[in-house]
Each structure stands twice: as structure tokens, then as C-alpha cells.
PDB file of N, CA and C in Angstrom:
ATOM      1  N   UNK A   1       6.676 -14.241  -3.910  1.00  0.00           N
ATOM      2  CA  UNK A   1       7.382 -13.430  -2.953  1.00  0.00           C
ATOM      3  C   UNK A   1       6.481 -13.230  -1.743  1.00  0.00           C
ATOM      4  N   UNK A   2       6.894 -13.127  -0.915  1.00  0.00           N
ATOM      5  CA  UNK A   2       6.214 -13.025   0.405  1.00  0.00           C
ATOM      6  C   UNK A   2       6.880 -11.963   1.705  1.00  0.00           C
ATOM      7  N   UNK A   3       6.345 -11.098   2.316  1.00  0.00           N
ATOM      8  CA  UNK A   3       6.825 -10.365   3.085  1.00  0.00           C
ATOM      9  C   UNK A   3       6.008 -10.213   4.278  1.00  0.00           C
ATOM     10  N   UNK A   4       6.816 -10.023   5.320  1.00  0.00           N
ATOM     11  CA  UNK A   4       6.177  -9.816   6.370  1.00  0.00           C
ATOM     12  C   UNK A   4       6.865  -8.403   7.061  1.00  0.00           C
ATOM     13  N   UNK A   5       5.752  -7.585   7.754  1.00  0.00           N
ATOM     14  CA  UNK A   5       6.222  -6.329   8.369  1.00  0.00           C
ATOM     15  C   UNK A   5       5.547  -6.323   9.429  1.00  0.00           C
ATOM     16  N   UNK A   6       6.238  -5.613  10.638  1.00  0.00           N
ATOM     17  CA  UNK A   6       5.339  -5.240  11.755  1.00  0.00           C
ATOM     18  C   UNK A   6       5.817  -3.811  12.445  1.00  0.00           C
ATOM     19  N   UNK A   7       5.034  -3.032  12.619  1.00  0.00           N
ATOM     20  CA  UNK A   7       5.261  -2.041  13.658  1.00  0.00           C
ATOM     21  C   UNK A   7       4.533  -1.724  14.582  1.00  0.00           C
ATOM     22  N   UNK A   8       5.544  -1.909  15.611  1.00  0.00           N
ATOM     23  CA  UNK A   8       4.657  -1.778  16.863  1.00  0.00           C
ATOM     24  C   UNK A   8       4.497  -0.333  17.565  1.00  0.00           C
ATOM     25  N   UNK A   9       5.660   0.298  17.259  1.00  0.00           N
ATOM     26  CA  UNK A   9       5.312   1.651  17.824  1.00  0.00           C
ATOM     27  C   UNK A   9       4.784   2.236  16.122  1.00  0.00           C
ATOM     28  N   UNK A  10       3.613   3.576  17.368  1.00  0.00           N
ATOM     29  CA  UNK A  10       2.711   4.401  16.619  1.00  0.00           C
ATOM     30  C   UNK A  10       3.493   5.590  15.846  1.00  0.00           C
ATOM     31  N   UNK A  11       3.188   5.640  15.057  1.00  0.00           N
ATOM     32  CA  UNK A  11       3.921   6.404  14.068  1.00  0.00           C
ATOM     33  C   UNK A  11       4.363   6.021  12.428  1.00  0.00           C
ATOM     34  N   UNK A  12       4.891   6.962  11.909  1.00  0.00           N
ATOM     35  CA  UNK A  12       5.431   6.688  10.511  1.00  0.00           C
ATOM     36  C   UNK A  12       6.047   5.232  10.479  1.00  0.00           C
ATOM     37  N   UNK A  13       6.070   4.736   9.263  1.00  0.00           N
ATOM     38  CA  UNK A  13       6.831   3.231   8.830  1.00  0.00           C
ATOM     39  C   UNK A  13       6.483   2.772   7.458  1.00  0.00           C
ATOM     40  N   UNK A  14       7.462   2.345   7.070  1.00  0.00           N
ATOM     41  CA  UNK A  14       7.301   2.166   5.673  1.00  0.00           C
ATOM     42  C   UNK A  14       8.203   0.971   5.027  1.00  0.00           C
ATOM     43  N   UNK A  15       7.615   0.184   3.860  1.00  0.00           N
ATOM     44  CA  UNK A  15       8.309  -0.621   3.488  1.00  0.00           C
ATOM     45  C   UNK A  15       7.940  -0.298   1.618  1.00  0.00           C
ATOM     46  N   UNK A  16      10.137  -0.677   1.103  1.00  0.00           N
ATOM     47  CA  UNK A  16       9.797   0.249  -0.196  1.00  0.00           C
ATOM     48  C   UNK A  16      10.544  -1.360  -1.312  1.00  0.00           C
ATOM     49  N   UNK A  17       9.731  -1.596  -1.801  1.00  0.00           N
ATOM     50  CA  UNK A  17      10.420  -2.729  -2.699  1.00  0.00           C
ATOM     51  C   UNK A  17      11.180  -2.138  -3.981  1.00  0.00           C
ATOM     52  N   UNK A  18      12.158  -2.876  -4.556  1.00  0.00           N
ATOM     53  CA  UNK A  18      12.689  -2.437  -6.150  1.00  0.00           C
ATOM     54  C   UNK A  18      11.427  -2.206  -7.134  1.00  0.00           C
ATOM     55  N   UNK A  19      11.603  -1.813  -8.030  1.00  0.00           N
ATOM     56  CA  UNK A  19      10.249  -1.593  -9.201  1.00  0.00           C
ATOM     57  C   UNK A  19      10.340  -2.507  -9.953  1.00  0.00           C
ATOM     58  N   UNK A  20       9.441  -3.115 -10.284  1.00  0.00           N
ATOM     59  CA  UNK A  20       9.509  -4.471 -11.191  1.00  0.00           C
ATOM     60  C   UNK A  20       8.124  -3.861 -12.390  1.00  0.00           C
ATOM     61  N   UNK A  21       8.354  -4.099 -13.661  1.00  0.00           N
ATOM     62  CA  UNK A  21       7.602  -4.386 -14.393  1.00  0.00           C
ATOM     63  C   UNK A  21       6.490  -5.332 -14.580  1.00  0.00           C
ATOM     64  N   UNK A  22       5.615  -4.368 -14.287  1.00  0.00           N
ATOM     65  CA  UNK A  22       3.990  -5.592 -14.491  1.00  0.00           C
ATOM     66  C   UNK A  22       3.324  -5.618 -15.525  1.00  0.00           C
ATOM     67  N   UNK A  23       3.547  -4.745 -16.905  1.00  0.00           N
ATOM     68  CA  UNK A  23       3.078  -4.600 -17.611  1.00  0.00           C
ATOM     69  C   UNK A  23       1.314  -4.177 -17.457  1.00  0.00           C
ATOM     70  N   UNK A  24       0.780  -4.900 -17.588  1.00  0.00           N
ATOM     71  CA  UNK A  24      -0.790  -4.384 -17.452  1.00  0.00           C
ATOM     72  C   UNK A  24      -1.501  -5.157 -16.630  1.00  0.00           C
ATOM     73  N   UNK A  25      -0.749  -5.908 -15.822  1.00  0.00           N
ATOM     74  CA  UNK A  25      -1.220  -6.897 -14.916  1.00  0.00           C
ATOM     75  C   UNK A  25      -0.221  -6.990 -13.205  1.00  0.00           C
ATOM     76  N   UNK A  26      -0.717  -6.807 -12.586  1.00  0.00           N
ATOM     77  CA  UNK A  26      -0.717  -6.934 -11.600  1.00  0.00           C
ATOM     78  C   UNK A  26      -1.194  -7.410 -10.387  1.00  0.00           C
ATOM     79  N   UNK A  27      -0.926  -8.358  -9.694  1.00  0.00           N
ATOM     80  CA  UNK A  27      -1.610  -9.171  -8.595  1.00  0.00           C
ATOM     81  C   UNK A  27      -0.910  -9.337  -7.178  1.00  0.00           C
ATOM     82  N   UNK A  28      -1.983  -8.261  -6.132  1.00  0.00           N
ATOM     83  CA  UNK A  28      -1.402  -8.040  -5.399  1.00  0.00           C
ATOM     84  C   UNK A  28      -1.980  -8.667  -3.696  1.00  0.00           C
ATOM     85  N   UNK A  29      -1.817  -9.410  -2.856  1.00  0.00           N
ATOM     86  CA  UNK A  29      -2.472 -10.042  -1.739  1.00  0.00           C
ATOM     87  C   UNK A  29      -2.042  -9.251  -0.218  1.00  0.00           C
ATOM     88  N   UNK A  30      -3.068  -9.143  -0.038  1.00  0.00           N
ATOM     89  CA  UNK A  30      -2.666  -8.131   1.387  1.00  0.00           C
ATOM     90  C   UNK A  30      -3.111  -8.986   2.600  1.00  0.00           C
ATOM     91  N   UNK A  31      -2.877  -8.692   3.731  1.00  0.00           N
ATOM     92  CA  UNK A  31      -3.234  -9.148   5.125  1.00  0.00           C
ATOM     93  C   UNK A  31      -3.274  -8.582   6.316  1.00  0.00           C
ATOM     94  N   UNK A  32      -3.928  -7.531   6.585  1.00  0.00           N
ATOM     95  CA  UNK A  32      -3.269  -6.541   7.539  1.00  0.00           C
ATOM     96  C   UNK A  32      -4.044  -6.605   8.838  1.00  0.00           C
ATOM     97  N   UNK A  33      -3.896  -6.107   9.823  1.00  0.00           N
ATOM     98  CA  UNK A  33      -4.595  -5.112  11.040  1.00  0.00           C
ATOM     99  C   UNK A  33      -3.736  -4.461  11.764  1.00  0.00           C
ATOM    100  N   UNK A  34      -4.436  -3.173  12.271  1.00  0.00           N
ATOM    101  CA  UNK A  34      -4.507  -2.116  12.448  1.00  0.00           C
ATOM    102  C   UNK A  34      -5.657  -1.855  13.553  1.00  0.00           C
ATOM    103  N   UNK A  35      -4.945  -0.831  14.572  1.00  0.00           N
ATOM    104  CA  UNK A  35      -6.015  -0.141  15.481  1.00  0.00           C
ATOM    105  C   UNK A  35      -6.331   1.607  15.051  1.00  0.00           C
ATOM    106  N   UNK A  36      -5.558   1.946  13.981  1.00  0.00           N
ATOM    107  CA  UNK A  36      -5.031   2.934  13.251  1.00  0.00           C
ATOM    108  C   UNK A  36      -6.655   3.208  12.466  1.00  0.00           C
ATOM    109  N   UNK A  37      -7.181   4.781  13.039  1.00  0.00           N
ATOM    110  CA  UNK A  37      -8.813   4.939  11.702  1.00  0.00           C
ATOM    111  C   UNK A  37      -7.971   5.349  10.216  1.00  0.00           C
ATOM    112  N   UNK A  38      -6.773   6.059   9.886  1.00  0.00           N
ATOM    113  CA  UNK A  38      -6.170   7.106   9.212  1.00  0.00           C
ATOM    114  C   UNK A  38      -5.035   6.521   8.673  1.00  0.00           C
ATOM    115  N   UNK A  39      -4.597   5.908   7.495  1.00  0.00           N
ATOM    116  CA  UNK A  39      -3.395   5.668   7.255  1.00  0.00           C
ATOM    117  C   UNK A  39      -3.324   4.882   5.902  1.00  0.00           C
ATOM    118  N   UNK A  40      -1.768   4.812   5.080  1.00  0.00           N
ATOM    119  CA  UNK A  40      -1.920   4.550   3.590  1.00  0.00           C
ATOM    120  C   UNK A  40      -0.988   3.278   3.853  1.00  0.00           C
ATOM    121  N   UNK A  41      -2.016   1.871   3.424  1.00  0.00           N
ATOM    122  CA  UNK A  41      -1.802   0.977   3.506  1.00  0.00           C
ATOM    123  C   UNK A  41      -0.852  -0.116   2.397  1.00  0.00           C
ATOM    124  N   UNK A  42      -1.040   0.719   1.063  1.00  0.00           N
ATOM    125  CA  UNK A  42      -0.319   0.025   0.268  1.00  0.00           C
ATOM    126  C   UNK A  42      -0.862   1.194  -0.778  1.00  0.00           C
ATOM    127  N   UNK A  43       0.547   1.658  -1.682  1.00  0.00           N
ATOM    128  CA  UNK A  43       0.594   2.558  -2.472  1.00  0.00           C
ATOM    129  C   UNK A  43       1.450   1.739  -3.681  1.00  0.00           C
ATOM    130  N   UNK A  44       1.103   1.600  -4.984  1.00  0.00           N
ATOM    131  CA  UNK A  44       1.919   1.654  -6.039  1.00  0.00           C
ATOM    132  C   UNK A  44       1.819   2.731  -7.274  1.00  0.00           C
ATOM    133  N   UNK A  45       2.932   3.270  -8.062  1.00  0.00           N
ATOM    134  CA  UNK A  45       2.777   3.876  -8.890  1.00  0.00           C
ATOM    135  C   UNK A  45       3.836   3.497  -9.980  1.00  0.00           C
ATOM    136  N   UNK A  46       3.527   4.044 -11.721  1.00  0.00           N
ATOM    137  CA  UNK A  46       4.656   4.077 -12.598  1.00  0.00           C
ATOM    138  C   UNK A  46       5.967   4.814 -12.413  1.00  0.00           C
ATOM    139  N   UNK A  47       6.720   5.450 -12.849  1.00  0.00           N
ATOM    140  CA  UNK A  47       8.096   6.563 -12.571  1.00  0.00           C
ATOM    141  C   UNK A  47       7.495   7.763 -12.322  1.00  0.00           C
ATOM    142  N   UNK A  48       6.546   8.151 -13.699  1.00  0.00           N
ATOM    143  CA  UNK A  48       6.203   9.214 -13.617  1.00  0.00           C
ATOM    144  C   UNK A  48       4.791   9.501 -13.024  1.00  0.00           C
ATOM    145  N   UNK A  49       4.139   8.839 -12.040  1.00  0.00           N
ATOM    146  CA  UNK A  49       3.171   8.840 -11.482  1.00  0.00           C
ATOM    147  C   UNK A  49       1.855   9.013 -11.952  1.00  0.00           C
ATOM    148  N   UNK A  50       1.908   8.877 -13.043  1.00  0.00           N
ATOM    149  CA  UNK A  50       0.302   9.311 -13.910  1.00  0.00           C
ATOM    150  C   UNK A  50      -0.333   8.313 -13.465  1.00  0.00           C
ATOM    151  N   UNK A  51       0.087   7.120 -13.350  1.00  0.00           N
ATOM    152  CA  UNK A  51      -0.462   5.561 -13.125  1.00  0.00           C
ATOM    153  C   UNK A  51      -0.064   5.297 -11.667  1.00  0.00           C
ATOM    154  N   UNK A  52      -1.439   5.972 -10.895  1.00  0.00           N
ATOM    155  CA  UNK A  52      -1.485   5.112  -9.527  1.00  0.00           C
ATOM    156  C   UNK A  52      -2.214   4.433  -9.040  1.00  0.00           C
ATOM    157  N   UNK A  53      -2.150   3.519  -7.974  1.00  0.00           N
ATOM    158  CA  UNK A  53      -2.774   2.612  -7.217  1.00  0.00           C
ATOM    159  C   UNK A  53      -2.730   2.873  -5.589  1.00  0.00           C
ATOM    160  N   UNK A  54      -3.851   2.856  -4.882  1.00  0.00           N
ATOM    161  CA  UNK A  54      -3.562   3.179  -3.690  1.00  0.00           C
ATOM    162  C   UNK A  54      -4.470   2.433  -2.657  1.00  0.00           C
ATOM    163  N   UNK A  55      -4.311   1.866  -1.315  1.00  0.00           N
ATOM    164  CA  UNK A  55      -5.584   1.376  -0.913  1.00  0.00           C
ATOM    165  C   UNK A  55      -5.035   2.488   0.990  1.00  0.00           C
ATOM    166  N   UNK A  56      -5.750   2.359   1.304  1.00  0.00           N
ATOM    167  CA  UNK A  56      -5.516   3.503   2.531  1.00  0.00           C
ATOM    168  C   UNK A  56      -6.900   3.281   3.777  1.00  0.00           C
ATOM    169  N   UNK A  57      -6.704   3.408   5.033  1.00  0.00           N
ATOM    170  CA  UNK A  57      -7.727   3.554   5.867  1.00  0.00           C
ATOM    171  C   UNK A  57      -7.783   5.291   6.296  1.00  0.00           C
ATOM    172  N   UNK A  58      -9.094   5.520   6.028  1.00  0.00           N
ATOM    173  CA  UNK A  58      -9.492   7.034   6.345  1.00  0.00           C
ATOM    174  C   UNK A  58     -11.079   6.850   7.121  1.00  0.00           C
ATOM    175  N   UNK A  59     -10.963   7.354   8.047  1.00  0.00           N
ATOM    176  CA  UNK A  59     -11.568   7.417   9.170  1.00  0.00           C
ATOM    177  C   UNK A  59     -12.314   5.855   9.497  1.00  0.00           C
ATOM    178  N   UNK A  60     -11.973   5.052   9.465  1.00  0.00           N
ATOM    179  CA  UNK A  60     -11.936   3.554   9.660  1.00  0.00           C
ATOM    180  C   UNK A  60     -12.564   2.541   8.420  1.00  0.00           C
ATOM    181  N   UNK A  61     -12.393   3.151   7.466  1.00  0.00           N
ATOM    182  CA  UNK A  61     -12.494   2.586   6.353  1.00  0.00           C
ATOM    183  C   UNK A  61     -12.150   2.408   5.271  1.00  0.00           C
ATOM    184  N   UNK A  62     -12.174   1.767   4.663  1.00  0.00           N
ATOM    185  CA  UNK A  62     -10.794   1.317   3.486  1.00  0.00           C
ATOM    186  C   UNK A  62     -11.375   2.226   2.260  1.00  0.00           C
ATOM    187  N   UNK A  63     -10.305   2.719   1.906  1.00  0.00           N
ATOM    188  CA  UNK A  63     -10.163   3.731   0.847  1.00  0.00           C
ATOM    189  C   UNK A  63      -9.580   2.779  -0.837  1.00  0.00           C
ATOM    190  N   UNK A  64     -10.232   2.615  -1.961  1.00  0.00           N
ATOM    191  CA  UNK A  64      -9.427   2.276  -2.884  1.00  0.00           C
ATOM    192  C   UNK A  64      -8.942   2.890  -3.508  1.00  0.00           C
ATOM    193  N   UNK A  65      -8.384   3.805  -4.264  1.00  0.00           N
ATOM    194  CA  UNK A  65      -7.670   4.869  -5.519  1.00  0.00           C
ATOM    195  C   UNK A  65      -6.911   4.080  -6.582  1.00  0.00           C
ATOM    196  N   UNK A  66      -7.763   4.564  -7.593  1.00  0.00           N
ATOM    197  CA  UNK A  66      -6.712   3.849  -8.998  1.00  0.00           C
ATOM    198  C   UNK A  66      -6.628   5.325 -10.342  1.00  0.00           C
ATOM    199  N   UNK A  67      -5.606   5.569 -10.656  1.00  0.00           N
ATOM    200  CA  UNK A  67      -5.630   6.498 -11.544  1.00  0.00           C
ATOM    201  C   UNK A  67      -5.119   5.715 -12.468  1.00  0.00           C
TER     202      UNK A  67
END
């Protein structure tokens, strides 16, 4: 699967896919830029959110989060 997004004006934007089952594996390829120091770049979680994944730029540097 392959996706492409762009926003050009500054502000909120978001892209939300169906939930697919990964079981315990997951493989995910990113490609981004940004003039943005502050912002959540790719978020996944289970239903009930105990199980998250997060990668984010905070003050110009990449943030990883895995619960």
C-alpha cells in the first residue's frame, strides 16, 4: 500500500486509515519533511489504547513512543 499526503497550509491535518490487524508485527515506512519544530507525525494504537506507537517532532526533533 502506498500513500501520499501533502499539506500546504499551516495548521491541523490528518490522515486516518481503516484498522487492520497486525498481530505482533508491524512494518511501517515513512518519508516526510517538514519546516514544522512541533508536531505528531505518525500515531498508531490497539481499540483500547493500552498498545501505542507514536513518532512526533518536538522542538525539532524526532520523538519515538511505544507503549
Amino acid at each position: 500500500m502506498a500513500n501520499v499526503v501533502s499539506f500546504n497550509e499551516p495548521g491541523a491535518g490528518y490522515v486516518s486509515l481503516p484498522g487492520v490487524n497486525i498481530e505482533n508485527f508491524a512494518q511501517v515506512s515513512l518519508k516526510f519533511k517538514t519546516k514544522q519544530d512541533n508536531g505528531l507525525i505518525f500515531y498508531m494504537a490497539n481499540e483500547d489504547q493500552s498498545n501505542r506507537f507514536s513518532l512526533a517532532m518536538l522542538d525539532g526533533s524526532l520523538v519515538l513512543r511505544s507503549s
